[in-house]
Protein backbone atom coordinates (compact mmCIF):
# COMPACT_ATOMS: atom_id res chain seq x y z
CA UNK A 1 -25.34 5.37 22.58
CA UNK A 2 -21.82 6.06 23.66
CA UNK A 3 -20.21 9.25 24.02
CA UNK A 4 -16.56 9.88 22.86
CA UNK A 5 -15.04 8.97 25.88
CA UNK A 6 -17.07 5.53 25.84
CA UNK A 7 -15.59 4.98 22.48
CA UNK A 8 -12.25 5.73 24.24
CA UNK A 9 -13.33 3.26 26.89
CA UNK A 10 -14.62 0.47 24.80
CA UNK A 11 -11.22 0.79 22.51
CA UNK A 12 -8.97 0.37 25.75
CA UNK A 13 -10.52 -3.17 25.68
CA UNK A 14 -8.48 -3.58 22.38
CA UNK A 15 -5.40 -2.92 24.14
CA UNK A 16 -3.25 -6.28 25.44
CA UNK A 17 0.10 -5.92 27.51
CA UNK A 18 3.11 -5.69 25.50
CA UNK A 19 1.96 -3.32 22.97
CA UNK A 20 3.36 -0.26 21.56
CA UNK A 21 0.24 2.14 20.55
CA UNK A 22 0.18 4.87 18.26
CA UNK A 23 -2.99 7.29 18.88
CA UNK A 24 -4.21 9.45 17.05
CA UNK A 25 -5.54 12.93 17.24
CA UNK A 26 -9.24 13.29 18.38
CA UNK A 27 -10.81 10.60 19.95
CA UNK A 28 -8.02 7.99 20.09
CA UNK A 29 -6.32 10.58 22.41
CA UNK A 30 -8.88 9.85 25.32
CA UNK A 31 -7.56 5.90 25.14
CA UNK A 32 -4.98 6.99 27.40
CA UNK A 33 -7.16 7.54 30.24
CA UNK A 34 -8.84 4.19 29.76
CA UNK A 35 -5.51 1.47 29.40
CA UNK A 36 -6.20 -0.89 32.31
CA UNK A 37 -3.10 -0.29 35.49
CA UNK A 38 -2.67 -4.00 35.50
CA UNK A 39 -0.97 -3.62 31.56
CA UNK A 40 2.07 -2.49 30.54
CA UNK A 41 1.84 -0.57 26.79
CA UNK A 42 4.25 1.81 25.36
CA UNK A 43 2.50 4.72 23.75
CA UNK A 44 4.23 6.22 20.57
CA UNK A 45 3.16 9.80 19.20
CA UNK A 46 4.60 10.46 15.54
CA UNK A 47 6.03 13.83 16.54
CA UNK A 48 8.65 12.35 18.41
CA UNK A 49 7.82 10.87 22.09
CA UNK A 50 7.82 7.22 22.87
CA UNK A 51 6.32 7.09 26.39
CA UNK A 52 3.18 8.69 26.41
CA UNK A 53 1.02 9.26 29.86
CA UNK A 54 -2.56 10.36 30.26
CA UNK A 55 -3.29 13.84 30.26
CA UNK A 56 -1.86 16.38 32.70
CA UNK A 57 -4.01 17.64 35.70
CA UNK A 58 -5.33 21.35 35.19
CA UNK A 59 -2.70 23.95 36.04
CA UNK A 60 -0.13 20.95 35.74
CA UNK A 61 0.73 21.23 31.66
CA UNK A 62 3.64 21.91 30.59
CA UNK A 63 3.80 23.62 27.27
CA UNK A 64 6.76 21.96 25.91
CA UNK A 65 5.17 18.34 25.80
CA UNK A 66 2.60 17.69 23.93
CA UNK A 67 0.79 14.93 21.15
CA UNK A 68 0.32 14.97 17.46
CA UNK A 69 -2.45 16.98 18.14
CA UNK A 70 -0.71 19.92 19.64
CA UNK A 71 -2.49 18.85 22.74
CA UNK A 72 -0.37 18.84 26.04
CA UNK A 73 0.39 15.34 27.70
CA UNK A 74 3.05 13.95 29.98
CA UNK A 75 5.48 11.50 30.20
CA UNK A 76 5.74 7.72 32.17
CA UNK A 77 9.17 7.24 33.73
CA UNK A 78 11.69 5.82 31.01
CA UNK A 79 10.21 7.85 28.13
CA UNK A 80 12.04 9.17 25.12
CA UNK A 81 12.05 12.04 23.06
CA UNK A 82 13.44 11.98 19.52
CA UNK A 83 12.99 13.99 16.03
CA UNK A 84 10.34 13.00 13.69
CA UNK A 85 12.85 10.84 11.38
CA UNK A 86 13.23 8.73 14.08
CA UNK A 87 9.50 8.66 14.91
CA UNK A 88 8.55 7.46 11.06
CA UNK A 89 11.70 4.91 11.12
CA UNK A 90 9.71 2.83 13.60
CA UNK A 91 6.26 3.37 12.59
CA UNK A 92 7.58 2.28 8.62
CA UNK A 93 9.88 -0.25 9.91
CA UNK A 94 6.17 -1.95 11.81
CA UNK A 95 7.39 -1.44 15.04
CA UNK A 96 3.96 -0.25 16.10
CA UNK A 97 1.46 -2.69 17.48
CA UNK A 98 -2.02 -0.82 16.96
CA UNK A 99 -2.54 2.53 15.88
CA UNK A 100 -5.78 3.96 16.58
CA UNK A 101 -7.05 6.76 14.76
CA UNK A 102 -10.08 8.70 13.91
CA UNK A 103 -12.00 9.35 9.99
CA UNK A 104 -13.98 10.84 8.11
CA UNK A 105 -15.54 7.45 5.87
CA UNK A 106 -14.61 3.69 5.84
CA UNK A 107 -15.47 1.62 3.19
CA UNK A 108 -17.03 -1.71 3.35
CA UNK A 109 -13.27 -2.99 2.03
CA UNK A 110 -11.80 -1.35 5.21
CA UNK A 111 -10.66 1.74 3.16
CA UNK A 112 -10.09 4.89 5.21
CA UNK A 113 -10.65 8.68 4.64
CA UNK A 114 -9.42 10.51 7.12
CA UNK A 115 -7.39 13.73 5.94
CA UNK A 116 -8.99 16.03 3.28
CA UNK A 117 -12.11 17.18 2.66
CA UNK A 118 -11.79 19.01 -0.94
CA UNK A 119 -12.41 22.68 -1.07
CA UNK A 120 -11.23 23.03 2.91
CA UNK A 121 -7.94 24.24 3.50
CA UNK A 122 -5.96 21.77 5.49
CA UNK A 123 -2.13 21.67 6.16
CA UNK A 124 -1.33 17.84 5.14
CA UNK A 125 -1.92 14.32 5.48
CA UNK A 126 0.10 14.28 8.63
CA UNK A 127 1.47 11.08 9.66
CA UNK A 128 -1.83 8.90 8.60
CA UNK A 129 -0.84 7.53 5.51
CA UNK A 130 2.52 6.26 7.10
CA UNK A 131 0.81 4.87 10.07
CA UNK A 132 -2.09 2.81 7.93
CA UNK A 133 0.48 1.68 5.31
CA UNK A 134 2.51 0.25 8.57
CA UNK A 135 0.88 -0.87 11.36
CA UNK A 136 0.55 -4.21 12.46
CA UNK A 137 -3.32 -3.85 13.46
CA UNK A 138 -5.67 -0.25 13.06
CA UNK A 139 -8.68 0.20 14.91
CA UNK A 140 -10.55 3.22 13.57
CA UNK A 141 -12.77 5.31 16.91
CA UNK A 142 -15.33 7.93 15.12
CA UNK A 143 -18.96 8.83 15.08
CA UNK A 144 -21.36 6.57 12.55
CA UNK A 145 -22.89 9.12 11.31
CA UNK A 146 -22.54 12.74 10.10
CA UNK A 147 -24.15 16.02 11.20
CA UNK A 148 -26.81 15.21 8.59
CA UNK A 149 -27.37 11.68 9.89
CA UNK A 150 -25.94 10.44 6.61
CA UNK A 151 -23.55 7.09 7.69
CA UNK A 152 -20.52 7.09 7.16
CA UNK A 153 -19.57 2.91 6.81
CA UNK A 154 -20.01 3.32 2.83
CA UNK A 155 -19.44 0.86 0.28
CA UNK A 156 -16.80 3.17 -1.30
CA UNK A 157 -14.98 6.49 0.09
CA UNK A 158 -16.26 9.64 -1.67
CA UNK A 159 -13.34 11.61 0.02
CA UNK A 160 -9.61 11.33 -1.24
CA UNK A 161 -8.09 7.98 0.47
CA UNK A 162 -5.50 7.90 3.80
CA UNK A 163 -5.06 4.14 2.85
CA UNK A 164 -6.88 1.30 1.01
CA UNK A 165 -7.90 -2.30 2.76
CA UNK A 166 -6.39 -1.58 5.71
CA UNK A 167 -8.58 -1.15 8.38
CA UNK A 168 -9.28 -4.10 11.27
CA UNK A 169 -12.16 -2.77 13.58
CA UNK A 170 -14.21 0.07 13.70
CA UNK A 171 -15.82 1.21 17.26
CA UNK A 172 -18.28 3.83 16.99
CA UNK A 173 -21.10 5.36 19.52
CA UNK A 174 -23.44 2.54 18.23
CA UNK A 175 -21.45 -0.84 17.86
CA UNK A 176 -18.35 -2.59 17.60
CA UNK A 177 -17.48 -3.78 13.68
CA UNK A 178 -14.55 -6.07 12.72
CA UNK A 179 -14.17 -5.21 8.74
CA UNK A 180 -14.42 -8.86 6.85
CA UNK A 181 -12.32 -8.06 3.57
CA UNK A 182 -13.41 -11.01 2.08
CA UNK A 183 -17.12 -11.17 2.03
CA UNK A 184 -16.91 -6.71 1.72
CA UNK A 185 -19.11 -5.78 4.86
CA UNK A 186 -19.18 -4.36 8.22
CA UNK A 187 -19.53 -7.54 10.77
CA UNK A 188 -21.19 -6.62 13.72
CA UNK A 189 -19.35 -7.90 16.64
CA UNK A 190 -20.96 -5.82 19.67
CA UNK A 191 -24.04 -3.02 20.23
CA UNK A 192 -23.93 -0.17 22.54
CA UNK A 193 -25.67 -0.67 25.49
CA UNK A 194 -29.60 0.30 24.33
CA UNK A 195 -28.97 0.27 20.64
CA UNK A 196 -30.68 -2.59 18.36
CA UNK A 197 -29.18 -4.61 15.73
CA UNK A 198 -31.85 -2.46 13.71
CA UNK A 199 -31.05 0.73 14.49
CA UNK A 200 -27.43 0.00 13.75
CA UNK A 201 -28.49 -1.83 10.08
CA UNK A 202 -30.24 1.53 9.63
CA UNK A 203 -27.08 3.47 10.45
CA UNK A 204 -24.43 1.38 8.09
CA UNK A 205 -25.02 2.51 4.39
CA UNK A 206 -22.35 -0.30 3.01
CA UNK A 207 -22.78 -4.09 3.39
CA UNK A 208 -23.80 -4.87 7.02
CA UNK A 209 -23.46 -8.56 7.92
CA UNK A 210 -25.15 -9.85 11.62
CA UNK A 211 -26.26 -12.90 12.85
CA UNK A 212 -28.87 -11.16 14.94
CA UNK A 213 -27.64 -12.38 18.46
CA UNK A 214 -24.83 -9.76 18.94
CA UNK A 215 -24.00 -8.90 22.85
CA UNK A 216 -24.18 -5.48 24.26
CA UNK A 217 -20.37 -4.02 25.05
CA UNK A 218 -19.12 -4.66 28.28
CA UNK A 219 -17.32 -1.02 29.67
């Protein structure tokens, strides 16, 4: 099975020249290490930075730049920095290409839960509701299942909803799924190197649709 950075790695894939990219916090933020040299994206994060680079080299940071994640990052020649009205007048207005972003459950209907989980304290939906309500495509990177093994591709969200029937693809460290909204199931497109179409069926608690003959990713 994949690790988080082979999620990262397999979701780079996903990634065509041209784009502007939204990422965000968790996994999606190792993508940047992973977009091919040979493309030319535009990474947006929704605290006000258009021109995202990879991460800085140890003893490099500076404290002053960083992601939606409070995380520290730099900056690719040509970047901007603006205040957060700005930053949610593109992302409404669908000027972002692909956001990429991690959750807690997705439904079989390509619902997403990604923000609250009740009786924890947490500080707000953050910019996830905007960017799922706007984005042009939304690739979801997270682990399949939980800490109990329990999956978490359901047939329905048990925790409150980021956005409903929004989701595209899901990559996880077991497969590849493109959500089909109109039959309601996960469609496997690809399996993690090692990992049977079984083992994923086994994995997937809401509708899981597969011819049988998917390929193994290509990293």
């Amino acid at each position: 099975m994949l690790d988080k950075n082979g999620i990262a790695k397999r979701i780079a894939r996903e990634i065509s020249d041209g784009y502007y990219v939204n990422l965000g916090i968790g996994i999606p933020t190792l993508v940047a290490n992973y977009i091919p040299n040979d493309i030319h994206v535009v990474l947006q994060s929704e605290n006000g930075l258009l021109g995202m680079g990879a991460f800085p080299i140890e003893g490099e940071e500076d404290p002053d730049l960083i992601n939606a994640g409070k995380q520290t990052i730099t900056m690719q020649p040509g970047a901007a920095v603006f205040d957060s009205a700005m930053s949610f007048g593109m992302i409404r207005s669908q000027k972002v290409d692909l956001t990429i972003l991690g959750a807690m459950e997705v439904s079989e209907y390509g619902d997403i839960a990604n923000w609250k989980i009740p009786g924890k304290m947490v500080k707000g939906m953050g910019g996830a509701m905007d960017l799922v309500a706007s984005a042009k495509r939304i690739i979801v990177a997270m682990q399949q299942v939980n800490k109990a093994g329990e999956s978490k591709l359901l047939p329905e969200c048990s925790l409150p909803l980021t956005g409903v029937r929004c989701i595209n693809r899901i990559v996880t460290e077991m497969a590849v799924f493109e959500v089909d909204t109109e039959a309601g199931g996960f469609r496997l497109l690809e399996r993690a190197p090692g990992v049977s179409v079984e083992e994923i069926r086994n994995a997937t608690a809401g509708k899981f649709i597969a011819a049988g003959d998917e390929p193994e990713m290509v990293l």
